[in-house]
Protein backbone atom coordinates (compact mmCIF):
# COMPACT_ATOMS: atom_id res chain seq x y z
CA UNK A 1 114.34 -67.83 -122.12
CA UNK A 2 111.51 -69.31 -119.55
CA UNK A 3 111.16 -68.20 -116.38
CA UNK A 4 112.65 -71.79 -114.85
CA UNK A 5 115.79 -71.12 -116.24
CA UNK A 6 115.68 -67.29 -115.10
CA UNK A 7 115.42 -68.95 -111.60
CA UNK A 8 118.33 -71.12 -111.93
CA UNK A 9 120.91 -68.13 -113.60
CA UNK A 10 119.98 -66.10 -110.90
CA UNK A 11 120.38 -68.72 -108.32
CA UNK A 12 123.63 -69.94 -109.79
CA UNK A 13 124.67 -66.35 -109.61
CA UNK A 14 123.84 -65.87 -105.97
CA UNK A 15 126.20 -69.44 -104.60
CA UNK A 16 128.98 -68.09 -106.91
CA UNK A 17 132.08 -66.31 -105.67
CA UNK A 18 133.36 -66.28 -101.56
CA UNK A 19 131.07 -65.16 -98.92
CA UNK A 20 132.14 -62.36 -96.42
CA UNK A 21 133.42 -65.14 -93.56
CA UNK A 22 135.48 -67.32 -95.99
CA UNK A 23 137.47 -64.05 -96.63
CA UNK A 24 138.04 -63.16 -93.45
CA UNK A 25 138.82 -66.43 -92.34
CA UNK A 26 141.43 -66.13 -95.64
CA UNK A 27 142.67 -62.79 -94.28
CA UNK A 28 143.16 -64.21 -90.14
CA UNK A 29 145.26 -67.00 -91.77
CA UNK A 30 147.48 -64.54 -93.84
CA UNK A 31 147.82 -62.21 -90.85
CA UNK A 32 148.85 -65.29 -88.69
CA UNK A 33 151.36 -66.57 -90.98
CA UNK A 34 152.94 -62.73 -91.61
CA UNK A 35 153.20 -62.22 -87.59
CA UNK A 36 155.53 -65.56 -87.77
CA UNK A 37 157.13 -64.64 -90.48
CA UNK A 38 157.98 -61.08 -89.70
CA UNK A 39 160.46 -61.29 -86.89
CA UNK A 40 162.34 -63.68 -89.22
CA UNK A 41 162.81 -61.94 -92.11
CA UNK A 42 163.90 -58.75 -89.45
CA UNK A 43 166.46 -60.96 -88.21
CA UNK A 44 168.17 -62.07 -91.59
CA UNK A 45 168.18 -58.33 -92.58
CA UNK A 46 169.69 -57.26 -89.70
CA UNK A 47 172.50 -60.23 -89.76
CA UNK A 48 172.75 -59.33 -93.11
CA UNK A 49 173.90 -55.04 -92.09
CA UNK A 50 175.80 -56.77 -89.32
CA UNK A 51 178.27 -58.59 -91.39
CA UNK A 52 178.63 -55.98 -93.96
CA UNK A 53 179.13 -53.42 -91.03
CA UNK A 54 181.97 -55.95 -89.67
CA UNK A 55 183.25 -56.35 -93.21
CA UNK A 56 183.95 -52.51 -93.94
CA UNK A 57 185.33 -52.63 -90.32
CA UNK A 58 187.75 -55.61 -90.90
CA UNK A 59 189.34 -53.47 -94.07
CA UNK A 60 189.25 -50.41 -91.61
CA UNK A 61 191.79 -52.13 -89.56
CA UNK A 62 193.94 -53.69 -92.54
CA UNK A 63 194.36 -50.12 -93.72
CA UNK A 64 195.24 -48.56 -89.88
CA UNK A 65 198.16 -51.85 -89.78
CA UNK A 66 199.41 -50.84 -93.61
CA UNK A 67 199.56 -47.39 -92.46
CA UNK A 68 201.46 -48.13 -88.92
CA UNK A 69 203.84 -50.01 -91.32
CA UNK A 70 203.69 -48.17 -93.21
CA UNK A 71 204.74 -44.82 -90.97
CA UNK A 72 201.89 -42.89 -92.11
CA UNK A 73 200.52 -42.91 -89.01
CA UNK A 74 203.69 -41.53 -86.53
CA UNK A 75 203.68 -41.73 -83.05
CA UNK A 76 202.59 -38.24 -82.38
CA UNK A 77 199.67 -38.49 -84.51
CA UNK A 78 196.16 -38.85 -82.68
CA UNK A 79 195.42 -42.91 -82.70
CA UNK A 80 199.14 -43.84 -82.59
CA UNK A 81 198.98 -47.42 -80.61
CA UNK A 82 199.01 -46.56 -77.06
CA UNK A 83 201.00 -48.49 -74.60
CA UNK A 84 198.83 -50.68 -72.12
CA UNK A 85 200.28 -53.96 -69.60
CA UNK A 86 197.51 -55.34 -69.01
CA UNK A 87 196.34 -59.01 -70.80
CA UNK A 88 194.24 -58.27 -72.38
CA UNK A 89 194.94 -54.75 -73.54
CA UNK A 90 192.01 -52.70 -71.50
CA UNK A 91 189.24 -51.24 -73.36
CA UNK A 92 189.50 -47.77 -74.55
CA UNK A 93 188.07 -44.87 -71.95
CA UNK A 94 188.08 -41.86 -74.19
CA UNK A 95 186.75 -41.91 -77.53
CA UNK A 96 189.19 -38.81 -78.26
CA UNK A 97 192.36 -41.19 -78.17
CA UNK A 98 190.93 -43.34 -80.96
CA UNK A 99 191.52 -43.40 -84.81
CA UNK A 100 188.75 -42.12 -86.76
CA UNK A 101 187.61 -43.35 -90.34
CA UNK A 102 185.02 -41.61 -92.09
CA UNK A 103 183.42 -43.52 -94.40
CA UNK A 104 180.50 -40.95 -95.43
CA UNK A 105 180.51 -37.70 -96.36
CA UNK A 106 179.69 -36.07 -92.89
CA UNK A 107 182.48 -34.82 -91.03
CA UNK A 108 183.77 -36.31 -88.10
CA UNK A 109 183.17 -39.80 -86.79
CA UNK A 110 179.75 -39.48 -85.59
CA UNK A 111 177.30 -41.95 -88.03
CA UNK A 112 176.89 -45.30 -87.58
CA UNK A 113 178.95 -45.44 -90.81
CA UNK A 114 181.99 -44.64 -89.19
CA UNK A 115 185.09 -46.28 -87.04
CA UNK A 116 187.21 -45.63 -84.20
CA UNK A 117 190.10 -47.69 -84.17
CA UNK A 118 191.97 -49.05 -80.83
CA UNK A 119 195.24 -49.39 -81.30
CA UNK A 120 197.33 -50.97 -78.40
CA UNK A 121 200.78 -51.90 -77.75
CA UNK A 122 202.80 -53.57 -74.75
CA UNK A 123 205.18 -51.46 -72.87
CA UNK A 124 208.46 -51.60 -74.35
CA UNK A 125 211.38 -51.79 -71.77
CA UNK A 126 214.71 -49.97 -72.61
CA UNK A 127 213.05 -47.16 -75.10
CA UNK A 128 210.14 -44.64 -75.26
CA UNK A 129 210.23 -45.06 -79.50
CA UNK A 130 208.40 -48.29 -80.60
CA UNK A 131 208.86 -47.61 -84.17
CA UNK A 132 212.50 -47.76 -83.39
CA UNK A 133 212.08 -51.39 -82.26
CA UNK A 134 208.73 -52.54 -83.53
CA UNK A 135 206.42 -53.77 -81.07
CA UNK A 136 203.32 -56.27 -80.93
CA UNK A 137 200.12 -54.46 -82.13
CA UNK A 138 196.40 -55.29 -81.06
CA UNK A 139 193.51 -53.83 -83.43
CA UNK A 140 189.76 -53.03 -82.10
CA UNK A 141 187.44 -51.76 -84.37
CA UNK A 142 184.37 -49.95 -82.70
CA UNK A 143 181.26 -48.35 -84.58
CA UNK A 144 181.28 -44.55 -83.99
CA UNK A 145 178.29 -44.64 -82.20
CA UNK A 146 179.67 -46.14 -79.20
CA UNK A 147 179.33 -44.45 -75.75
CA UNK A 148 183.00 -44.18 -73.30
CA UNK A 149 183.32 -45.76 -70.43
CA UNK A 150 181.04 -48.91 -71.30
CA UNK A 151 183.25 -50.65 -74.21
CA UNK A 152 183.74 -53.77 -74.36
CA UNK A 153 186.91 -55.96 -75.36
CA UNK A 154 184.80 -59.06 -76.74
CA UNK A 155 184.00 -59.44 -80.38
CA UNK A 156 180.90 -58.96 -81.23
CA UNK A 157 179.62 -62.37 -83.21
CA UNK A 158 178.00 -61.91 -86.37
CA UNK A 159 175.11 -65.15 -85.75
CA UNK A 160 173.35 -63.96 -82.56
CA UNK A 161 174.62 -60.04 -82.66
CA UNK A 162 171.62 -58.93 -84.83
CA UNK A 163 172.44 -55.47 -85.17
CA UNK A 164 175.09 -55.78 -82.55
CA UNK A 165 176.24 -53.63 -79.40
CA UNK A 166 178.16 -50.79 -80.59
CA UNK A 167 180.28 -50.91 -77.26
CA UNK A 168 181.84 -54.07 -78.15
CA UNK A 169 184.35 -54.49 -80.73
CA UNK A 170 183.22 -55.21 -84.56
CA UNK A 171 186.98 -56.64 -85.36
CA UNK A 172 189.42 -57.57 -83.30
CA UNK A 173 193.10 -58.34 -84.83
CA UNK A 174 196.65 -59.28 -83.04
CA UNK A 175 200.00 -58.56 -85.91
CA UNK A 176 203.68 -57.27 -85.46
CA UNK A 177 204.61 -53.96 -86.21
CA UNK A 178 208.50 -54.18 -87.98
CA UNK A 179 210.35 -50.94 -87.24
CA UNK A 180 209.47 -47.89 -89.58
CA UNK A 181 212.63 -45.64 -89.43
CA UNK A 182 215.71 -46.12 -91.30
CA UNK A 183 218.43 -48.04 -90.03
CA UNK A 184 216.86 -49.90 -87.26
CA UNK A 185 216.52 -53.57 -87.12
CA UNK A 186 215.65 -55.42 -89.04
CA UNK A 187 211.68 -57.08 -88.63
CA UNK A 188 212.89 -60.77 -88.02
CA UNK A 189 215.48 -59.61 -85.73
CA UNK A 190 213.15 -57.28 -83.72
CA UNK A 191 210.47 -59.81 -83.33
CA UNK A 192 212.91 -62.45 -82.09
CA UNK A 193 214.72 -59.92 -79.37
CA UNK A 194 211.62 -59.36 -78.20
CA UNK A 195 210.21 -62.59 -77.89
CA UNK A 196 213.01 -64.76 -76.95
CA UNK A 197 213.90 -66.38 -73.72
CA UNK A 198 217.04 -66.75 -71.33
CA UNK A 199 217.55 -70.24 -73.10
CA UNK A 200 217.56 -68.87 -76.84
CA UNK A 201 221.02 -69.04 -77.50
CA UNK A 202 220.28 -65.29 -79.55
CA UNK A 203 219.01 -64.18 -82.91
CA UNK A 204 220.96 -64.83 -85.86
């Protein structure tokens, strides 16, 4: 090999590959386009915990209505729907009143994890036994993690929420409760004494 072409293998050698400022410039443009992509990618995630916290919440209530229904849940027990006039029902002041379900394996309903359930009913006039009667029945769901004497009545909406506000409501539901014990009436009749007017000629 001559010396001329020496000269051009070694120059040839020396243009190849990128040059220290053509990386970083690479490197800025990476960075740039992480940083806008970043709080993006944070948001779906969260949305994404959000509705599968408000799913697991929704069946949290279904199973709290089977069990008032049900009468698995009595009147004495802790998280029996409390009585409240106002419209809407007022949020809950004492975390102690609510139903508790555990969904983890740590006692208690004190993980993120975990529900309290609001159960309220109107004030039924004429009796002191709702289960006798069955009464209208409005459902909050709140995370465990929520703080008493800030909660909030609104649901919480799973688009803008992010990870949400654990003093507002994850679900909230509206049903009937039909009467539990035997030989009341019977759930069309108690629905229709309750909600019928001075010009419904009665229930049949």
């Amino acid at each position: 090999m001559t010396k001329q072409q020496q000269q051009q293998n070694l120059s040839q050698s020396r243009d190849g590959g990128y040059t220290i400022i053509e990386s970083l410039v690479a490197m800025i443009v990476v960075s740039v386009l992480m940083i806008a992509i970043a709080p993006v990618m944070a948001f779906s995630v969260a949305t994404r915990v959000q509705a599968r916290r408000m799913e697991l919440a929704t069946q949290a209530a279904r199973a709290y209505i089977d069990a008032l229904r049900t009468g698995a849940i009595k009147s004495t027990d802790t998280g029996f729907p409390a009585a409240d006039a106002a419209n809407p029902p007022a949020a809950p002041t004492s975390l102690n009143a609510l139903y508790c379900v555990n969904s983890d394996e740590i006692a208690g309903c004190t993980t993120q994890k975990d529900f309290l359930i609001q159960g309220v009913r109107p004030p039924n006039a004429g009796t002191t036994i709702p289960t006798d009667t069955g009464y209208a029945l409005t459902v909050r769901v709140y995370r465990a993690d929520a703080s008493s004497g800030s909660m909030k009545i609104e649901q919480q909406s799973v688009a803008n929420s992010a990870l949400g506000n654990p003093q507002a409501p994850l679900v909230v539901m509206k049903t009937e409760i039909p009467p539990t014990t035997e030989g009341g009436t019977s759930a069309y009749r108690s629905l229709c004494a309750r909600t019928r007017t001075t010009t419904t000629t009665g229930c049949q």
